[in-house]
C-alpha atoms as a PDB file:
ATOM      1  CA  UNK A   1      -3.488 -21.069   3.563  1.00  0.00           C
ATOM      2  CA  UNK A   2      -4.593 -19.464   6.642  1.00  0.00           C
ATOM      3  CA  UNK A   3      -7.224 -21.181   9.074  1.00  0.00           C
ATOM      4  CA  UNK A   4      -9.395 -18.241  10.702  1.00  0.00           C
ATOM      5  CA  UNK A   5     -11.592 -18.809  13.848  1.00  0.00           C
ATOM      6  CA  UNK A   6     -14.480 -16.617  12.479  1.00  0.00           C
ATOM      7  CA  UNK A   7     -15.609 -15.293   9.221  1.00  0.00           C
ATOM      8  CA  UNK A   8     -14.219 -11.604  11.009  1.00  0.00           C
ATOM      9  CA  UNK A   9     -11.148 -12.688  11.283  1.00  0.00           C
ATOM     10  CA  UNK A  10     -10.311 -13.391   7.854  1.00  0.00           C
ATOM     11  CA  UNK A  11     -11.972 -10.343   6.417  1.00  0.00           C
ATOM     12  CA  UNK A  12      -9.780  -8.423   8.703  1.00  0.00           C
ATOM     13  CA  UNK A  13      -6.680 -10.181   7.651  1.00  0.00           C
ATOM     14  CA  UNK A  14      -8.282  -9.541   3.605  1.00  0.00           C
ATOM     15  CA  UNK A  15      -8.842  -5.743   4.888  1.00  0.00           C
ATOM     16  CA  UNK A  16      -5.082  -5.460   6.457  1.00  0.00           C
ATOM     17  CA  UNK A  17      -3.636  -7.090   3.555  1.00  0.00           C
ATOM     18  CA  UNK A  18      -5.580  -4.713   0.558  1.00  0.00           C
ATOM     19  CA  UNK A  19      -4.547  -1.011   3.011  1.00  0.00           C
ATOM     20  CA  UNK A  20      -1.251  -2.319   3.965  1.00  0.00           C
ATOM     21  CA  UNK A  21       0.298  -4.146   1.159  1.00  0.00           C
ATOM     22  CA  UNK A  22      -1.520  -3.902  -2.185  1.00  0.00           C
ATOM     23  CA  UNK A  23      -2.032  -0.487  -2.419  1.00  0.00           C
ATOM     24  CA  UNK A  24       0.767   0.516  -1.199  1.00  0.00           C
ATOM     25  CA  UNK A  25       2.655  -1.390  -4.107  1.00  0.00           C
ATOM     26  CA  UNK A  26      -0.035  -0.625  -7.016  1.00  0.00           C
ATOM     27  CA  UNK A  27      -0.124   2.310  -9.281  1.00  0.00           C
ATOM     28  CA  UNK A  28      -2.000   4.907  -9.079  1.00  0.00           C
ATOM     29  CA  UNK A  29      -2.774   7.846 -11.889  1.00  0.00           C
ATOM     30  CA  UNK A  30      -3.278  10.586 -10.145  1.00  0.00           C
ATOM     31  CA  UNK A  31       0.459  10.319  -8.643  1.00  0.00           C
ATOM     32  CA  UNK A  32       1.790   9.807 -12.455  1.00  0.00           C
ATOM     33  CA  UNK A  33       1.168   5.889 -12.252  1.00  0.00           C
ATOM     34  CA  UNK A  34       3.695   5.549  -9.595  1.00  0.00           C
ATOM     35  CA  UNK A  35       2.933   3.549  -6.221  1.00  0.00           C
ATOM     36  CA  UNK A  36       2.366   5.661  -2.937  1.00  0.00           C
ATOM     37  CA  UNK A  37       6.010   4.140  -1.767  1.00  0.00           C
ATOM     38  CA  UNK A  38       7.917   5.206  -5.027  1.00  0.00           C
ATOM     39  CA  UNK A  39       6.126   8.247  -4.805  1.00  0.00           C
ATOM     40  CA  UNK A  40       7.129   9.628  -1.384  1.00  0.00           C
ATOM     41  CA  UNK A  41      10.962   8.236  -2.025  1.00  0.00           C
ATOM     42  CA  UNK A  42      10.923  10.397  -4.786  1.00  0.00           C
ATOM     43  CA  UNK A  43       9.790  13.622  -2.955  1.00  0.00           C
ATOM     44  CA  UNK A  44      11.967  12.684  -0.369  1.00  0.00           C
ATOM     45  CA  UNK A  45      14.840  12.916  -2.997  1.00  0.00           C
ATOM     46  CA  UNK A  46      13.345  16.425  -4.061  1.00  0.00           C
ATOM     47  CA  UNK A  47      13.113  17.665  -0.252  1.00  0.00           C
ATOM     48  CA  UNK A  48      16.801  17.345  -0.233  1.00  0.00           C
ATOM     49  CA  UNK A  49      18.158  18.485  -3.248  1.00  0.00           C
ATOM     50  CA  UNK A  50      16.263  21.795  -2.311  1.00  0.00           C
END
């Protein structure tokens, strides 16, 4: 467990950690309940079969 200085500090770490790693991994419906990353690896595959 981390030890922060200030309450900012850790709600800045919270902040980087929920934009950076969760959502990049979770699933989302609107992109057919696949996360942002699988998502773009699979248009990337698309882009270059066309």
């Amino acid at each position: 467990m981390a030890n922060y200085q200030t309450r900012f500090e850790a709600q800045q770490n919270i902040l980087n950690y929920i934009l950076m790693f969760y959502n990049s991994r979770r699933l989302h419906s609107y992109l057919g309940y696949q996360s942002p990353n699988q998502y773009e690896q699979n248009m990337a595959k698309l882009e270059k079969a066309a």
